[in-house]
Structure formats: C-alpha cells, structure tokens
N, C-alpha and C. Protein backbone atom coordinates (compact mmCIF):
# COMPACT_ATOMS: atom_id res chain seq x y z
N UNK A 1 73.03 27.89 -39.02
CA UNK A 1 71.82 27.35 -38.52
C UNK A 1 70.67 27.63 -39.47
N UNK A 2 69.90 26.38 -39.69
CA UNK A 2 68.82 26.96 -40.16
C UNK A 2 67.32 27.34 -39.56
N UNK A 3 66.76 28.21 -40.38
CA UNK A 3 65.03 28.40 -39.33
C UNK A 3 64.30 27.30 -40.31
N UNK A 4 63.62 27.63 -39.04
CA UNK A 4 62.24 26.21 -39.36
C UNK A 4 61.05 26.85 -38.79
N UNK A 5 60.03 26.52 -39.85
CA UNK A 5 59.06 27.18 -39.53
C UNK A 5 58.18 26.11 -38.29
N UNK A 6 57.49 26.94 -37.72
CA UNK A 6 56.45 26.46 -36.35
C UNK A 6 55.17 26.70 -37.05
N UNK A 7 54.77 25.63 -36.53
CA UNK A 7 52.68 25.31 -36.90
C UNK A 7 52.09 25.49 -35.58
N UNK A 8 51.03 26.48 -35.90
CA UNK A 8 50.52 26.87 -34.69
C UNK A 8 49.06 26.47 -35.04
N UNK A 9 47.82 25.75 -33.85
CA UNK A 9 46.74 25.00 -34.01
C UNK A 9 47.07 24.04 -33.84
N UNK A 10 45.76 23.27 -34.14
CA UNK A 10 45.71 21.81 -33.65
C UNK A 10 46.72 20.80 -34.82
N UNK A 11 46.97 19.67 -33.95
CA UNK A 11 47.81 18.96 -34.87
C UNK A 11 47.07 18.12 -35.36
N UNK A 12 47.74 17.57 -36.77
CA UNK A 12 46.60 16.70 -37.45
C UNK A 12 47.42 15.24 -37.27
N UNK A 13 45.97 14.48 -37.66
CA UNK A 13 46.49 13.44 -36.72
C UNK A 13 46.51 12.35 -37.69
N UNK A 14 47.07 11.71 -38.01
CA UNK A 14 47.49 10.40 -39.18
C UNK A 14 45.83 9.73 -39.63
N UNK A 15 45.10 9.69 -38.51
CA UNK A 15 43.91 9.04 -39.24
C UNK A 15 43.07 10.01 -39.04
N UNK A 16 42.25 10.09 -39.80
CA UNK A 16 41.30 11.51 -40.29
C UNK A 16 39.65 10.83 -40.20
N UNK A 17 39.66 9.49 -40.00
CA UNK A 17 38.53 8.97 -40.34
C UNK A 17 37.38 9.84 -39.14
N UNK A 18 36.10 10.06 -38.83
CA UNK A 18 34.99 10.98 -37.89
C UNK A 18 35.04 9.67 -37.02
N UNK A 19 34.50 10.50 -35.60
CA UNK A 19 34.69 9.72 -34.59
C UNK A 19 33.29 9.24 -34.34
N UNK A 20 33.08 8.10 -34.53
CA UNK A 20 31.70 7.39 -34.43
C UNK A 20 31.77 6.80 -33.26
N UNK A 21 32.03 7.05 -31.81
CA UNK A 21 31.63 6.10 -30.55
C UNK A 21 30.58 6.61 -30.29
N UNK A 22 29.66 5.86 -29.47
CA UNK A 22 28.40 6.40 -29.12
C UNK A 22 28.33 6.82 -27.30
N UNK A 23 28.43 8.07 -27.53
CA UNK A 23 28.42 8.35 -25.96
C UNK A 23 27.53 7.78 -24.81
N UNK A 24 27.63 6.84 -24.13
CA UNK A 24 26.45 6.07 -23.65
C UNK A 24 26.16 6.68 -21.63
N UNK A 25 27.21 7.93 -21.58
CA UNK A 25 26.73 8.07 -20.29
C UNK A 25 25.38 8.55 -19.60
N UNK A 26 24.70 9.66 -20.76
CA UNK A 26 23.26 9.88 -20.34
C UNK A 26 22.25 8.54 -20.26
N UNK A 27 22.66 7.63 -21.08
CA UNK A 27 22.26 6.33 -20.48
C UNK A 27 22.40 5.29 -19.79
N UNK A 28 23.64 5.13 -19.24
CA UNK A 28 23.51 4.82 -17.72
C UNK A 28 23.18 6.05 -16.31
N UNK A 29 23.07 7.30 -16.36
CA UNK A 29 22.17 8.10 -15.90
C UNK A 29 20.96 7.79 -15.69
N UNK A 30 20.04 8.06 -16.64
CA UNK A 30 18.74 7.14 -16.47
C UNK A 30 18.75 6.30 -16.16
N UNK A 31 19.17 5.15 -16.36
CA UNK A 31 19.27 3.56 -16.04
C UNK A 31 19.30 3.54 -14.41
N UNK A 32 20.56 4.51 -13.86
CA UNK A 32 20.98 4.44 -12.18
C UNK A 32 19.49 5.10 -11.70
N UNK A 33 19.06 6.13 -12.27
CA UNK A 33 18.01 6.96 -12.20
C UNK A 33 16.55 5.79 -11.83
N UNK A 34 16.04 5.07 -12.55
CA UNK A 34 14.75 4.56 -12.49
C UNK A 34 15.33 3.43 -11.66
N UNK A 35 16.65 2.58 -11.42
CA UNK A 35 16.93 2.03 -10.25
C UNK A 35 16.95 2.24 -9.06
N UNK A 36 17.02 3.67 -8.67
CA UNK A 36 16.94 3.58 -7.36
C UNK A 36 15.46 3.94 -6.82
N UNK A 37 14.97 4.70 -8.09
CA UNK A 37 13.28 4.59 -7.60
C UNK A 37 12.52 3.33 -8.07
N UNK A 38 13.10 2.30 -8.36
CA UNK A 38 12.55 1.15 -8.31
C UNK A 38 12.66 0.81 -7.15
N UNK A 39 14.26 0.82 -6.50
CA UNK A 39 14.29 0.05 -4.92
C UNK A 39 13.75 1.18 -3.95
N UNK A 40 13.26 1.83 -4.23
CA UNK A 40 12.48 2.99 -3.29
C UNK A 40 10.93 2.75 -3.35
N UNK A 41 10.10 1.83 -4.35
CA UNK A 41 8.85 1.78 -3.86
C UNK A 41 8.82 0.23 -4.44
N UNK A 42 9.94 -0.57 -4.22
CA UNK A 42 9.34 -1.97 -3.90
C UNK A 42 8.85 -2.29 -2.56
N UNK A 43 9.32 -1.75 -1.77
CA UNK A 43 8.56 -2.20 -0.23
C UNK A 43 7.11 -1.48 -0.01
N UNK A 44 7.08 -0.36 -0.39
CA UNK A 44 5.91 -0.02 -0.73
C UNK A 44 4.59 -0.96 -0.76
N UNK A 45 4.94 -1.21 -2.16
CA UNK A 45 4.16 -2.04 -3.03
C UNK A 45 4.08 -3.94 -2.06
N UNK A 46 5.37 -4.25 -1.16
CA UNK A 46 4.89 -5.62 -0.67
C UNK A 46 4.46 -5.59 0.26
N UNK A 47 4.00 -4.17 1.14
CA UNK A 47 3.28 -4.17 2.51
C UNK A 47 1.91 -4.18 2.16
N UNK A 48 1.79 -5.51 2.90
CA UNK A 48 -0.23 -5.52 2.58
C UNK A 48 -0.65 -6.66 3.54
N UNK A 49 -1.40 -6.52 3.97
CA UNK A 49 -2.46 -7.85 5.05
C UNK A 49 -3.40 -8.41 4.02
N UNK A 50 -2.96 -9.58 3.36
CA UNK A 50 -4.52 -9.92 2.31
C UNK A 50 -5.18 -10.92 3.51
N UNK A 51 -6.83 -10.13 2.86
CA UNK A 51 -7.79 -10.73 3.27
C UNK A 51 -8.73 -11.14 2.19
N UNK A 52 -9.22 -12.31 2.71
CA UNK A 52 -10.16 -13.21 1.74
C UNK A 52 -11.50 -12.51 2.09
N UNK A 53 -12.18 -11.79 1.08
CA UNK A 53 -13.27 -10.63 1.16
C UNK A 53 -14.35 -12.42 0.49
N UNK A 54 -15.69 -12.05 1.13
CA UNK A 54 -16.60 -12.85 1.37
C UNK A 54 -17.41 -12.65 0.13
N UNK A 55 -17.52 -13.36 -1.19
CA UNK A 55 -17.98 -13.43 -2.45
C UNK A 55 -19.58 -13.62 -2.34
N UNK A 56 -20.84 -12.86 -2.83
CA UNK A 56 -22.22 -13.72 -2.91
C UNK A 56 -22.19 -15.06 -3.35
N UNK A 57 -23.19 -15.22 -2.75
CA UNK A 57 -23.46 -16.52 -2.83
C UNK A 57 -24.97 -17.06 -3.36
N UNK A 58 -25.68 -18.05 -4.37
CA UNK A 58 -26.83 -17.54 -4.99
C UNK A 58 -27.37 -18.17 -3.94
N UNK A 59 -28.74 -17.96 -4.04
CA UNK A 59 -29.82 -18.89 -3.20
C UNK A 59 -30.43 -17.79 -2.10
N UNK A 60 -31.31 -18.27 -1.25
CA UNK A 60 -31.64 -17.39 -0.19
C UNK A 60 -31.28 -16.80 0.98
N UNK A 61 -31.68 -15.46 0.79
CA UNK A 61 -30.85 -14.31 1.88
C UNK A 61 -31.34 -15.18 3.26
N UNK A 62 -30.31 -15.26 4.15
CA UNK A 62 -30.43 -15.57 5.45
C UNK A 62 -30.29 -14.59 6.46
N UNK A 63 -31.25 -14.09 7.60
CA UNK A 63 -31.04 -13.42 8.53
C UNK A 63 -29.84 -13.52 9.25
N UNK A 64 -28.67 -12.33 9.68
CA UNK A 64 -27.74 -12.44 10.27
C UNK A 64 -27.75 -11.90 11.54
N UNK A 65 -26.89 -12.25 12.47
CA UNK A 65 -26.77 -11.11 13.39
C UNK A 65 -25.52 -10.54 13.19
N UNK A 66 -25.84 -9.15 13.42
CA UNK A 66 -24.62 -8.51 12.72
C UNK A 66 -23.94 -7.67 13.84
N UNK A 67 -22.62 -8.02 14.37
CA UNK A 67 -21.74 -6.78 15.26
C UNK A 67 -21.01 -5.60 14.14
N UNK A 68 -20.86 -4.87 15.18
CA UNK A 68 -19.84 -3.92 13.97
C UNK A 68 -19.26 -3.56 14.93
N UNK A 69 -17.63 -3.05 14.23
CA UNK A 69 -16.46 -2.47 15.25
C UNK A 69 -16.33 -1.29 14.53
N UNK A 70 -16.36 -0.12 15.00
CA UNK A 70 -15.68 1.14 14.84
C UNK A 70 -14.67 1.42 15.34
N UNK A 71 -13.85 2.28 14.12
CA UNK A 71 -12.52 3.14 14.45
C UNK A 71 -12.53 4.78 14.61
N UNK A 72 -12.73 4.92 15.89
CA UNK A 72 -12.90 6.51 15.28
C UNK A 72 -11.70 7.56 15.22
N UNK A 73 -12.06 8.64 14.65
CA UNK A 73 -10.90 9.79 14.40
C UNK A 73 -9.48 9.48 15.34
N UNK A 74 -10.00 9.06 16.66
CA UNK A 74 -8.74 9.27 17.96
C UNK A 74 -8.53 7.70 17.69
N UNK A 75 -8.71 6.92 17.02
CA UNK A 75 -7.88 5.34 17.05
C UNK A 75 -8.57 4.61 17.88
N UNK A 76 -9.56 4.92 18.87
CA UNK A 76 -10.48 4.14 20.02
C UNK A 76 -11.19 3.41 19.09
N UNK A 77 -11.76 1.70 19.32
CA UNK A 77 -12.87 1.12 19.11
C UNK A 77 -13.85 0.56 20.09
N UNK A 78 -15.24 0.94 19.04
CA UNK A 78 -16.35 0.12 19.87
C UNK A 78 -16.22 -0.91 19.51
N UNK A 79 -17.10 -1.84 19.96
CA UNK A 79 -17.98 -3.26 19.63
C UNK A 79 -19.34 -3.08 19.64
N UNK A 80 -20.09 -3.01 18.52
CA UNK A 80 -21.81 -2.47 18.96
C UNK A 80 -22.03 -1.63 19.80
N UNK A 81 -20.90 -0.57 19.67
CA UNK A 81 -21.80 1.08 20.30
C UNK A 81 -21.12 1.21 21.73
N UNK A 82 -20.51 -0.18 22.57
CA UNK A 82 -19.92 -0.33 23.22
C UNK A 82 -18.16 -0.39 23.17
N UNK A 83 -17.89 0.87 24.33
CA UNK A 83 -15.89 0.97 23.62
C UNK A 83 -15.43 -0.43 24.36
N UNK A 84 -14.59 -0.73 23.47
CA UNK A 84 -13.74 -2.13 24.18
C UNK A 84 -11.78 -1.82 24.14
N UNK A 85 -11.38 -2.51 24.39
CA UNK A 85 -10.16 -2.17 24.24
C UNK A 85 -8.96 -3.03 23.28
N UNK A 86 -8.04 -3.09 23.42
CA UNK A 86 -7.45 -3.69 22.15
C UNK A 86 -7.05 -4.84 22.53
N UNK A 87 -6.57 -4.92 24.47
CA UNK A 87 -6.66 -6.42 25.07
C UNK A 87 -7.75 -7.42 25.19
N UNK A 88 -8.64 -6.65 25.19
CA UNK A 88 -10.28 -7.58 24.73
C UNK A 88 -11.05 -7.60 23.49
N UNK A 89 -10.14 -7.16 22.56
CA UNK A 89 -10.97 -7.62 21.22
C UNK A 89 -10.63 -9.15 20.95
N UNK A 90 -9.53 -9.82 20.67
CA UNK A 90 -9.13 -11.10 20.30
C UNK A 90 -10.36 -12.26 21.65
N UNK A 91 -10.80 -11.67 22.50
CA UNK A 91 -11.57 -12.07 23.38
C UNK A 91 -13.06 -12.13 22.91
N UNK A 92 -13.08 -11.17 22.31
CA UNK A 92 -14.62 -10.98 21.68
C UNK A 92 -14.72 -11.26 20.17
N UNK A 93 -13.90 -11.46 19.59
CA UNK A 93 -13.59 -12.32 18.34
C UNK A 93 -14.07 -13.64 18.55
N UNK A 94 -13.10 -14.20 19.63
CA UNK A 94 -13.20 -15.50 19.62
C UNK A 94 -15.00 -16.04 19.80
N UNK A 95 -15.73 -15.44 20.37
CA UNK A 95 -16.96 -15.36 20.74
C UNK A 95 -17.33 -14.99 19.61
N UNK A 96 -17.23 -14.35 18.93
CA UNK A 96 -17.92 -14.15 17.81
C UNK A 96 -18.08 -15.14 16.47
N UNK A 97 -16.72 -15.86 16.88
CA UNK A 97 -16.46 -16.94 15.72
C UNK A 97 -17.23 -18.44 16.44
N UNK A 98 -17.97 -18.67 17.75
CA UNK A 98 -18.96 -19.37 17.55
C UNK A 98 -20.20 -19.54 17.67
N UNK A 99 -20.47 -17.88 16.93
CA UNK A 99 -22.08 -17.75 16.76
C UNK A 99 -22.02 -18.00 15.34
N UNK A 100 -23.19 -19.19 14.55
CA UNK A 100 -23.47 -19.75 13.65
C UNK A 100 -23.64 -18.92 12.32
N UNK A 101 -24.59 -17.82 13.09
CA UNK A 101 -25.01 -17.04 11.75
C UNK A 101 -24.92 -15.62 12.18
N UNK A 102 -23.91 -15.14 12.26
CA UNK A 102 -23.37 -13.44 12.20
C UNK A 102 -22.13 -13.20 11.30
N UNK A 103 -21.92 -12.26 11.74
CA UNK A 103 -21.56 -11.37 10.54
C UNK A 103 -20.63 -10.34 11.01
N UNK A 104 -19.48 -9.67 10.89
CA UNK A 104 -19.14 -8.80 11.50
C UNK A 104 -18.78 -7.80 10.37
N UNK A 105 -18.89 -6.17 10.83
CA UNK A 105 -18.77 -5.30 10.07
C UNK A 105 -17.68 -4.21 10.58
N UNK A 106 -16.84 -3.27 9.94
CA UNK A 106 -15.89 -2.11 10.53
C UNK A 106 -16.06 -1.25 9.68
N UNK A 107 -16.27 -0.40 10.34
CA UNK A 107 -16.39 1.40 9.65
C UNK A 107 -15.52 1.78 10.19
N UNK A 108 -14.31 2.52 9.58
CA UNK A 108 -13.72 3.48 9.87
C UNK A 108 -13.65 4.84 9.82
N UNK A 109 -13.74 6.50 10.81
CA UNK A 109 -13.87 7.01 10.83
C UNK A 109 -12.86 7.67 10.12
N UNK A 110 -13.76 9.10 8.89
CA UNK A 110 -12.36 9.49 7.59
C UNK A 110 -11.23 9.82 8.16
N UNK A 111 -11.33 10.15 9.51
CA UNK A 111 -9.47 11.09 9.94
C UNK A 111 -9.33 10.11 10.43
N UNK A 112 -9.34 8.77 10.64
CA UNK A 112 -8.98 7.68 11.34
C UNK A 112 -7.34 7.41 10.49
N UNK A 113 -6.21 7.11 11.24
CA UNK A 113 -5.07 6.83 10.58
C UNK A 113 -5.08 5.33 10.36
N UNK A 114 -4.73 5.36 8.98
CA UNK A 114 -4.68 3.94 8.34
C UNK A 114 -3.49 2.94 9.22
N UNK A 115 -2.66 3.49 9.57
CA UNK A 115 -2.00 2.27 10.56
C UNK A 115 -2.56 1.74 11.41
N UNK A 116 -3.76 2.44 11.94
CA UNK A 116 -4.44 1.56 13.56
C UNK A 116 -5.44 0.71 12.50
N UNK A 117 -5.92 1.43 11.59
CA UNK A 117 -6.69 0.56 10.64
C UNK A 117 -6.50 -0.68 10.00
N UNK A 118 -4.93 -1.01 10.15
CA UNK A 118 -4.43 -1.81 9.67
C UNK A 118 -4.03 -2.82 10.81
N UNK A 119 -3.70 -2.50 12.05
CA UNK A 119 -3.60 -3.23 12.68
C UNK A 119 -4.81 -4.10 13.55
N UNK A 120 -5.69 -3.34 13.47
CA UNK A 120 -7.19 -3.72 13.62
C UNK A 120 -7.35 -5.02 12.63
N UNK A 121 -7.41 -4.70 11.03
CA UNK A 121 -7.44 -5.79 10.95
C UNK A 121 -6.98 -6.93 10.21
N UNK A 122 -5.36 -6.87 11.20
CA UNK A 122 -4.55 -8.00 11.29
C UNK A 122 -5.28 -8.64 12.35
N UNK A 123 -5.77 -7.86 13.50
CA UNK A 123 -5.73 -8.71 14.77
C UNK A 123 -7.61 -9.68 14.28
N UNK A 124 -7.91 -9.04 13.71
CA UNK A 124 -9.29 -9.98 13.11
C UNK A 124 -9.03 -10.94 12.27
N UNK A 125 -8.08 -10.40 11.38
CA UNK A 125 -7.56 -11.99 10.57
C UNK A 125 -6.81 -13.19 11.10
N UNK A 126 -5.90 -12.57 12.68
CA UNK A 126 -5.51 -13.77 13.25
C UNK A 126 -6.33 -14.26 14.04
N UNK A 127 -7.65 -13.48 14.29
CA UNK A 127 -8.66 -14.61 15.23
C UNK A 127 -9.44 -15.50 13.99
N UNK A 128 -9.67 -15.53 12.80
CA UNK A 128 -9.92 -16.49 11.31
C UNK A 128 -11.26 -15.91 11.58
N UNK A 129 -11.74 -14.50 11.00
CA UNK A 129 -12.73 -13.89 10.99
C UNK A 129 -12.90 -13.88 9.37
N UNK A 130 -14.22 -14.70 8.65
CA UNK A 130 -14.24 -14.79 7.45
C UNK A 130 -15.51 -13.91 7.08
N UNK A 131 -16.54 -13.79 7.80
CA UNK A 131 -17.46 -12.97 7.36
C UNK A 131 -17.40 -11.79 7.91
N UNK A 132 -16.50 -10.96 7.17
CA UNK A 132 -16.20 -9.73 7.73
C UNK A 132 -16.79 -8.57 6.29
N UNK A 133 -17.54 -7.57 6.48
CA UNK A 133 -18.05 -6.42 5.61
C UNK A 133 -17.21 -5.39 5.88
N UNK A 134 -17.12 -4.16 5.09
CA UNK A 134 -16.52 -3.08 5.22
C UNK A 134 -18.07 -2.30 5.11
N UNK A 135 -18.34 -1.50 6.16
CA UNK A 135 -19.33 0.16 6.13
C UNK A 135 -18.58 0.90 5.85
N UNK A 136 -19.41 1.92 4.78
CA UNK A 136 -18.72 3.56 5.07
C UNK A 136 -17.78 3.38 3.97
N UNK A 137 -17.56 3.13 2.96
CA UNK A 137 -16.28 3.09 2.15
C UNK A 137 -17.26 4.21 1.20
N UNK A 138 -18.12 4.48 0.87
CA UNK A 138 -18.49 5.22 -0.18
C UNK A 138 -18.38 6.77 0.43
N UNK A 139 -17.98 6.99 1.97
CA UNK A 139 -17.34 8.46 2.04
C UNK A 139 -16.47 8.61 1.54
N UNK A 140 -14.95 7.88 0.55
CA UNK A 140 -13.60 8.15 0.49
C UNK A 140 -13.91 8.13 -1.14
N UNK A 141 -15.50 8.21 -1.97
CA UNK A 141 -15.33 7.88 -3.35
C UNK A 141 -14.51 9.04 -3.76
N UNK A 142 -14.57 10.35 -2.71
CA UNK A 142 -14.23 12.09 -3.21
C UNK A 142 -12.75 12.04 -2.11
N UNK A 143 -12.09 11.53 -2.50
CA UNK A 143 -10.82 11.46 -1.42
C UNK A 143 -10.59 13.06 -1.05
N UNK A 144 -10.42 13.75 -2.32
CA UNK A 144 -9.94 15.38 -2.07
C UNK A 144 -11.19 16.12 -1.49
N UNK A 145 -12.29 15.67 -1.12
CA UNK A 145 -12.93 16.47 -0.22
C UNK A 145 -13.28 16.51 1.22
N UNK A 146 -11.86 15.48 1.69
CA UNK A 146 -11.71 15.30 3.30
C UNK A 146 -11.85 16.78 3.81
C-alpha cells in the first residue's frame, strides 16, 4: 500500500479570479425601510377639508355685520356670546347665508381639540359659508408655549 499525503485548509478552487458581486441586501433594507414609512404618512398627508379662504378685494371697505362662533377648551360653541348646539348650527348658518352683508368669524380656544375643530368646520362648509375669517390664530405663532 501506498501513503498519500492529506491537505489540510481550504481547498483551492480551479478559478482564482476575486469575487466582484455586489452585495445589494443593505439596499433593499432601506428601500423596504422608507416604504413602509411612506405608506404610514400618506393618509396623513390626504386628510384635509379645503376651504376657499376669502382673498381682498380692491375698492371700498364696506360695513359688515359680523357673527362669530367660538370653540372653547371643553368643545362647546357659542354664536355671538350665545351657546348653541351642534343640532342648531346648520339652522343658524342657513340664516346667516341670507343676510347680504355679514361676515362670519371662529376663534378657537388653544386647548380646544383639533377634531371638533375640524368638524365645526366641515359642517360650515356644507351650509356654502364663503365669508368666513379665522380670530385668534396669532396665539399659536409660539406653539411650544401652550
């Protein structure tokens, strides 16, 4: 019998050429990565009530009469200082939309939650309330000092 010697280590392998593939999994990582926080603030971004905000106009200031609705801290609204309720606003809208020359205005109170705020005014845009003002927006210029 004869001995034969044994090779111990790695075996070499007929082609010697360096392995040039380009590892591409850290980049589909990222890729899955900014996809799912894409589909995480597209709905975000398409929830909105647009309203057609009332542009100047040149020529002379005309006297208005002006209502205003408040929202306060607890979600309750007035109508001119008077509380109304949420089954009689679309009631007092409608009245409002055939006085000639007014104006309606909403202040919302700062701890007021933006959902009642929002539904407030949907329910003014479905009564076709076009001269509508916002009061009070220059409390939120310092958001972090609620």
């Amino acid at each position: 019998m004869a001995a034969r010697a044994i090779k111990y280590g790695p075996a070499r392998s007929e082609n010697t050429e360096p392995f040039s593939d380009l590892n591409i999994t850290p980049l589909i990582d990222v890729l899955l990565v900014l996809l799912v926080m894409m589909i995480l603030t597209i709905p975000i971004m398409t929830h909105k009530v647009p309203i057609d905000l009332p542009q100047p106009q040149p020529g002379p200031v005309e006297t208005m009469t002006i209502h205003r609705i408040d929202l306060t801290a607890n979600g309750a609204l007035t109508w001119d200082g008077a509380p109304i309720s949420d089954a009689a606003l679309p009631a007092r809208l409608a009245g409002f939309m055939k006085e000639d020359n007014a104006q309606l205005q909403i202040r919302a109170a700062a701890k007021a939650r933006y959902e009642r705020f929002d539904q407030t005014l949907a329910t003014i845009k479905r009564a076709g309330v076009t001269r509508l003002g916002f009061v009070g927006n220059e409390q939120f210029a310092k958001f972090g000092d609620l």
